[in-house]
C-alpha atoms as a PDB file:
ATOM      1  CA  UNK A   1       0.000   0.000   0.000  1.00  0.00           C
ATOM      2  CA  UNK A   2       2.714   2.076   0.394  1.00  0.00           C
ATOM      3  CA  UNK A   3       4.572   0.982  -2.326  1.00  0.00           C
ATOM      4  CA  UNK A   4       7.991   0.270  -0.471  1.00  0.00           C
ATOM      5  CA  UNK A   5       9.694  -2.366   1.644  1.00  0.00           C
ATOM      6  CA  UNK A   6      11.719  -0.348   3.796  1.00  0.00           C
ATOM      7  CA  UNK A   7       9.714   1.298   6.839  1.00  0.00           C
ATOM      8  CA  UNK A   8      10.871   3.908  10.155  1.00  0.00           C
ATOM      9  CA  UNK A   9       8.695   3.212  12.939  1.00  0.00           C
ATOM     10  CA  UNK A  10       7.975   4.102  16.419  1.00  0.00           C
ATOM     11  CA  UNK A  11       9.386   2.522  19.583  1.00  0.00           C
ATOM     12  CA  UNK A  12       7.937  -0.976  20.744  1.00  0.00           C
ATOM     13  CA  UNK A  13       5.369  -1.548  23.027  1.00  0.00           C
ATOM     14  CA  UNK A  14       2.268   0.003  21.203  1.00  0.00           C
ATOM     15  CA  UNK A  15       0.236  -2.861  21.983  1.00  0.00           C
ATOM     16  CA  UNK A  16       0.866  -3.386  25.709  1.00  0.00           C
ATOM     17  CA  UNK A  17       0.290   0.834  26.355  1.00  0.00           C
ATOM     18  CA  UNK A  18      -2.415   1.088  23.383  1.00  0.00           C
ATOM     19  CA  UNK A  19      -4.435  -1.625  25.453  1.00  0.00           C
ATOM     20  CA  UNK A  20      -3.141  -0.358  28.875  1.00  0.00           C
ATOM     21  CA  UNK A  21      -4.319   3.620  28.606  1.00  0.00           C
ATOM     22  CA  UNK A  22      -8.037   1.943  26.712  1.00  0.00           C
ATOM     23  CA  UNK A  23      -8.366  -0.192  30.662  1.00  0.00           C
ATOM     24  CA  UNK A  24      -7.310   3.048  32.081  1.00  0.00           C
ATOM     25  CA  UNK A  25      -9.989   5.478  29.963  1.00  0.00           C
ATOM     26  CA  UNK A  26     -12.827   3.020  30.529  1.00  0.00           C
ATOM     27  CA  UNK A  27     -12.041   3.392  34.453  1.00  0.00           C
ATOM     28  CA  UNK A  28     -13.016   7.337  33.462  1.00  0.00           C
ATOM     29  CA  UNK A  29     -15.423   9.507  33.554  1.00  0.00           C
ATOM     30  CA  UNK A  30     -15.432  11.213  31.343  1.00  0.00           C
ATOM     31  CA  UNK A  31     -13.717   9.011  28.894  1.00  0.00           C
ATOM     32  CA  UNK A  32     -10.702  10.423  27.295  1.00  0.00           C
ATOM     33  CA  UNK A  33     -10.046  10.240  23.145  1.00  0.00           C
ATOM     34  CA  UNK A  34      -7.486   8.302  21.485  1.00  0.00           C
ATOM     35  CA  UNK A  35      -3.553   9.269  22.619  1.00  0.00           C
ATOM     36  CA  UNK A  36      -0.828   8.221  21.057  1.00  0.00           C
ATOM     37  CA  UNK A  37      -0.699   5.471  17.948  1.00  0.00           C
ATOM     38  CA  UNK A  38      -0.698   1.833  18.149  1.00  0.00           C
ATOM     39  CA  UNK A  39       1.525   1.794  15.185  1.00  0.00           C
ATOM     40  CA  UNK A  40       2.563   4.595  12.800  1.00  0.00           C
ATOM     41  CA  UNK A  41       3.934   3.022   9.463  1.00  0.00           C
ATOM     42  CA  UNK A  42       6.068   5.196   7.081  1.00  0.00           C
ATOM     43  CA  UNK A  43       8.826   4.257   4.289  1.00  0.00           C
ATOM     44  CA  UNK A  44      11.761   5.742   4.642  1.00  0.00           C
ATOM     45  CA  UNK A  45      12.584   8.704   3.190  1.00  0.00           C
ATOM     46  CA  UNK A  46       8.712   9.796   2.596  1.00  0.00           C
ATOM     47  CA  UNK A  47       6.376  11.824   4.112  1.00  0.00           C
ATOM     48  CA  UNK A  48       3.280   9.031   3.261  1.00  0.00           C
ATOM     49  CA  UNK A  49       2.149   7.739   6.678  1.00  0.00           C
ATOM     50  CA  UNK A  50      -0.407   5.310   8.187  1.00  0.00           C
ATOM     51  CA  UNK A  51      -1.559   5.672  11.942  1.00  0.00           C
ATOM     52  CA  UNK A  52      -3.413   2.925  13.783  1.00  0.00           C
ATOM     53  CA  UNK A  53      -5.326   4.120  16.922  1.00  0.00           C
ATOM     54  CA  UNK A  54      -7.749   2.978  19.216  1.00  0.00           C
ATOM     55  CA  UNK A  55     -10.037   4.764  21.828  1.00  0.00           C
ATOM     56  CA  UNK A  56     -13.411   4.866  23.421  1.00  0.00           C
ATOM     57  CA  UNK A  57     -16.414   5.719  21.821  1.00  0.00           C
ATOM     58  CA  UNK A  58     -19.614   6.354  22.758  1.00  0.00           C
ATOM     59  CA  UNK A  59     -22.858   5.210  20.601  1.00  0.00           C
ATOM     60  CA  UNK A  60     -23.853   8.914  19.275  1.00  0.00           C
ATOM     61  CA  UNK A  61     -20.339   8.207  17.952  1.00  0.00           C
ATOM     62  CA  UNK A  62     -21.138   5.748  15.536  1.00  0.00           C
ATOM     63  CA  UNK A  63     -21.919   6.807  11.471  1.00  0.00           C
ATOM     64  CA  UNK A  64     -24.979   4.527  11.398  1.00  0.00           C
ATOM     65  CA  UNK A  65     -26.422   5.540   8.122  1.00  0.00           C
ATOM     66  CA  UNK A  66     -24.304   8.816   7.778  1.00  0.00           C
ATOM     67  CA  UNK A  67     -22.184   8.049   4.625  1.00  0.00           C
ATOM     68  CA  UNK A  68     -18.987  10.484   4.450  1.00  0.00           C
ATOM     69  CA  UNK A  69     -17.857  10.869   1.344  1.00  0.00           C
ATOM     70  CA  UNK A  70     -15.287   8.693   0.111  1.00  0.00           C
ATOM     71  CA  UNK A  71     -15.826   6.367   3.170  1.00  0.00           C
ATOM     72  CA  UNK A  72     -18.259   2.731   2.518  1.00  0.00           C
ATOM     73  CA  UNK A  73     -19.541   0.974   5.498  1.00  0.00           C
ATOM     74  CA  UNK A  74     -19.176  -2.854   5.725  1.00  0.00           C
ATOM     75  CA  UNK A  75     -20.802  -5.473   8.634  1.00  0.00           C
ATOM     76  CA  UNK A  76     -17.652  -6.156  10.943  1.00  0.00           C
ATOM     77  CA  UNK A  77     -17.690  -5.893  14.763  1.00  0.00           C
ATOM     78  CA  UNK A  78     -20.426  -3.411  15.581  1.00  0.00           C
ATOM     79  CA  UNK A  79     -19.972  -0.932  12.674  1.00  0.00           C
ATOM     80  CA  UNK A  80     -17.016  -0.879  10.441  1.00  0.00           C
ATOM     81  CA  UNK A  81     -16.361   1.770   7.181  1.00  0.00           C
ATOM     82  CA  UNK A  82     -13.391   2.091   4.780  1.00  0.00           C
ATOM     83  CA  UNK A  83     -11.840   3.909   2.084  1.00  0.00           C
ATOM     84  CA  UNK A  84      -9.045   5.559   0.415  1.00  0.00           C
ATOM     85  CA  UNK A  85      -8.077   7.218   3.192  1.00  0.00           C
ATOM     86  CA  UNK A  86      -9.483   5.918   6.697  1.00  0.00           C
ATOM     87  CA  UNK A  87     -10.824   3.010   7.937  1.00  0.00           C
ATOM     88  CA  UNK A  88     -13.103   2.496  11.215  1.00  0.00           C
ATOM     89  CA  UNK A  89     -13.728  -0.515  13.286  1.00  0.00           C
ATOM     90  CA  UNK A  90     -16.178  -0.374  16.360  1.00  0.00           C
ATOM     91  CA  UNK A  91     -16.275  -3.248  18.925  1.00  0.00           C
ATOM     92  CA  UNK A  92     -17.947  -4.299  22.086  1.00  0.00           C
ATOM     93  CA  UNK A  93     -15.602  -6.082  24.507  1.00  0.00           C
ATOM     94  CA  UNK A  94     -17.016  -7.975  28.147  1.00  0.00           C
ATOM     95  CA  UNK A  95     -13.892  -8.996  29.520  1.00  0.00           C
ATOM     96  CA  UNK A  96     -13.319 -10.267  33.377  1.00  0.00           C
ATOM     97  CA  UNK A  97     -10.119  -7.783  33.595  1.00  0.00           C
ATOM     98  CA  UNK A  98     -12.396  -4.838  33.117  1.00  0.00           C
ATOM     99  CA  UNK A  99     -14.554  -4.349  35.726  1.00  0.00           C
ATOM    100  CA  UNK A 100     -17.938  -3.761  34.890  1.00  0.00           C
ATOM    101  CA  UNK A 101     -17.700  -4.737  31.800  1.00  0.00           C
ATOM    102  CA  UNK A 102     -20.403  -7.359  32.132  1.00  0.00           C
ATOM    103  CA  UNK A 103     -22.992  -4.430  32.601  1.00  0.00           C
ATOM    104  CA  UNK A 104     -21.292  -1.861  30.400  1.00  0.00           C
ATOM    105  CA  UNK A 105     -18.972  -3.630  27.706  1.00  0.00           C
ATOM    106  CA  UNK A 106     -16.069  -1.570  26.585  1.00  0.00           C
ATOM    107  CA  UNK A 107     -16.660   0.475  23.210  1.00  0.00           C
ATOM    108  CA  UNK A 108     -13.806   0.607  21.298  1.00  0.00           C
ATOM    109  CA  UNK A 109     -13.355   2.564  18.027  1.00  0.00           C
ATOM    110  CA  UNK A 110     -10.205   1.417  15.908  1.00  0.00           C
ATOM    111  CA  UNK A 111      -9.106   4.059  13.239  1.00  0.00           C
ATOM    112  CA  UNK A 112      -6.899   3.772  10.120  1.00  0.00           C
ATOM    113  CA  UNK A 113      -5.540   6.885   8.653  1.00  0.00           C
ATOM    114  CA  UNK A 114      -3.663   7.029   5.258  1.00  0.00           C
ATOM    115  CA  UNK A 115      -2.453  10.221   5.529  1.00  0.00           C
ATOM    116  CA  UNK A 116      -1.917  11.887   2.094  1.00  0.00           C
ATOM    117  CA  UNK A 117      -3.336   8.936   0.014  1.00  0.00           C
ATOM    118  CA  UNK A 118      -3.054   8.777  -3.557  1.00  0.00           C
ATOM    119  CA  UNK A 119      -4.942   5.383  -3.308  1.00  0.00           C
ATOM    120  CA  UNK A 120      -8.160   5.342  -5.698  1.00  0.00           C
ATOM    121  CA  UNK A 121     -11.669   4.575  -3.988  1.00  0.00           C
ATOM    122  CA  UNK A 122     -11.346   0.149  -4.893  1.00  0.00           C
ATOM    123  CA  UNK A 123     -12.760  -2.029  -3.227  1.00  0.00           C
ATOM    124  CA  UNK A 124      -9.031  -4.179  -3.033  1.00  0.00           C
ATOM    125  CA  UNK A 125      -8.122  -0.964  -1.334  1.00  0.00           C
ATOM    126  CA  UNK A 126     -10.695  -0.520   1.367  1.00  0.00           C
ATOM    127  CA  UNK A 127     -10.987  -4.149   1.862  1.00  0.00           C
ATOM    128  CA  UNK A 128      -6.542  -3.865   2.226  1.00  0.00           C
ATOM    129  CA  UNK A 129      -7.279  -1.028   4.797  1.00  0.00           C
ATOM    130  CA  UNK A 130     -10.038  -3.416   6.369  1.00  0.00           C
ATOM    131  CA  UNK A 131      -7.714  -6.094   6.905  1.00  0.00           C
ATOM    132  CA  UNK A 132      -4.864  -3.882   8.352  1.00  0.00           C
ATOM    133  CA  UNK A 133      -6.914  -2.361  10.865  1.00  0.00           C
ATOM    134  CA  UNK A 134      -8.659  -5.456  11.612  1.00  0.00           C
ATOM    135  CA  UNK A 135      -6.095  -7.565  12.323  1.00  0.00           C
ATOM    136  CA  UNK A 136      -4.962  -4.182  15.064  1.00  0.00           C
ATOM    137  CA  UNK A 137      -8.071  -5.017  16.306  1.00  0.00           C
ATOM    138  CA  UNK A 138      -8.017  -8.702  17.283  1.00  0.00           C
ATOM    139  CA  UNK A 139      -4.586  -8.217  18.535  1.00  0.00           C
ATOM    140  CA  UNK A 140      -6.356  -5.212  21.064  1.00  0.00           C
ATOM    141  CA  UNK A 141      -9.580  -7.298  21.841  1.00  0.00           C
ATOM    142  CA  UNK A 142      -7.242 -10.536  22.393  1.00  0.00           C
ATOM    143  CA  UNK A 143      -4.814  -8.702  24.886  1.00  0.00           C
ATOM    144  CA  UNK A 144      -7.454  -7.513  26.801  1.00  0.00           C
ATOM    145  CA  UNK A 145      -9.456 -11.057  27.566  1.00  0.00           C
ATOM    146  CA  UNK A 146     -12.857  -9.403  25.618  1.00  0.00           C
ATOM    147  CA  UNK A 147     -14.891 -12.509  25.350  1.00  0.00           C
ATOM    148  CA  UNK A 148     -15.392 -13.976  21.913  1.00  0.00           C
ATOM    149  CA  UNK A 149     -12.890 -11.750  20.047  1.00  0.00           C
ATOM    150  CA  UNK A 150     -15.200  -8.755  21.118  1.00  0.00           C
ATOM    151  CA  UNK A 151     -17.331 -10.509  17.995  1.00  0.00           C
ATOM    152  CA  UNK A 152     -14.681 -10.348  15.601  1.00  0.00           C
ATOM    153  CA  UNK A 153     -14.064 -13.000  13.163  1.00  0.00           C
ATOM    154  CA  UNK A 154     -10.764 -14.590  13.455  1.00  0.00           C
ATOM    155  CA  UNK A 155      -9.916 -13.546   9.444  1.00  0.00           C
ATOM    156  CA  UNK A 156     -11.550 -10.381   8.324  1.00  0.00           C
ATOM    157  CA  UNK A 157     -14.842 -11.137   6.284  1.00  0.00           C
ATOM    158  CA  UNK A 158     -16.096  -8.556   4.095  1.00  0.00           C
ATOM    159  CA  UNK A 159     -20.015  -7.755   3.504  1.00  0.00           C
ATOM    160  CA  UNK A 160     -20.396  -4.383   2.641  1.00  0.00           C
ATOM    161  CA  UNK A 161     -23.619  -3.012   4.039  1.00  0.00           C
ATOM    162  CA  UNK A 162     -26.258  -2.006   1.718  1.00  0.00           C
ATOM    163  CA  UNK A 163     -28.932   0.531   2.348  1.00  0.00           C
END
């Protein structure tokens, strides 16, 4: 997708403090937004960059039937929509680690960004963005216990929503 094989990226540990400061927000109230990225992918020597984050959301949060432009919705997790440029991923997780969970699962809104795409609008290339940001995903939802993959498929499946 970026058209290179050589990448700069951040420091380790973006799993381990991506999933720590999401237990630590959902302890909140009010619950804070995304911080810092999961991952941040760039080749070297360009300014192209892809950012992986994940935060709480709440419902009024989700684009339902809202279609940005450029961005297609598709039935993964709770709500999922991709394009050129972004990609979203909402899940529900219920684990025992987070307490309260079992009354008030955990919403947690993955987000791709492609920052200065030259991509075109394909379905290869959402469903590429898709797969990137759901495999972030199951990696989150796995490290934090959420029971059944937070209702994720183990391989992304895509079924673009109609409507």
């Amino acid at each position: 997708m970026l058209d290179t094989e050589r990448f700069d990226h951040e420091p380790g540990g973006g799993l381990a403090r991506s999933t720590a400061e999401l237990a630590e927000d959902y302890g909140k109230v009010p619950r804070r937004t995304p911080r810092r990225a999961l991952c941040r992918i760039s080749p070297s020597g360009n300014s192209d960059e892809i950012n992986i984050r994940f935060g709480l959301y709440r419902d009024d949060d989700l684009l339902g039937d809202v279609r940005p432009r450029g961005i297609h919705p598709y039935r993964m997790g709770v709500e999922a929509h991709s394009g050129p440029e972004k990609a979203y991923l909402f899940v529900r997780c219920t684990s025992p680690r987070l307490e309260g969970s079992d009354k008030r699962p955990v919403r947690i809104r993955g987000t791709l960004t492609f920052l200065r795409s030259k991509l075109p609008d394909t379905v290869p290339v959402r469903e590429a963005h898709l797969t990137i940001l759901h495999s972030a995903t199951l990696a989150v939802v796995r490290k934090l216990g959420c029971e059944g993959d937070a209702g994720l498929d183990a391989a992304p499946v895509f079924r673009p929503r109609g409507g």
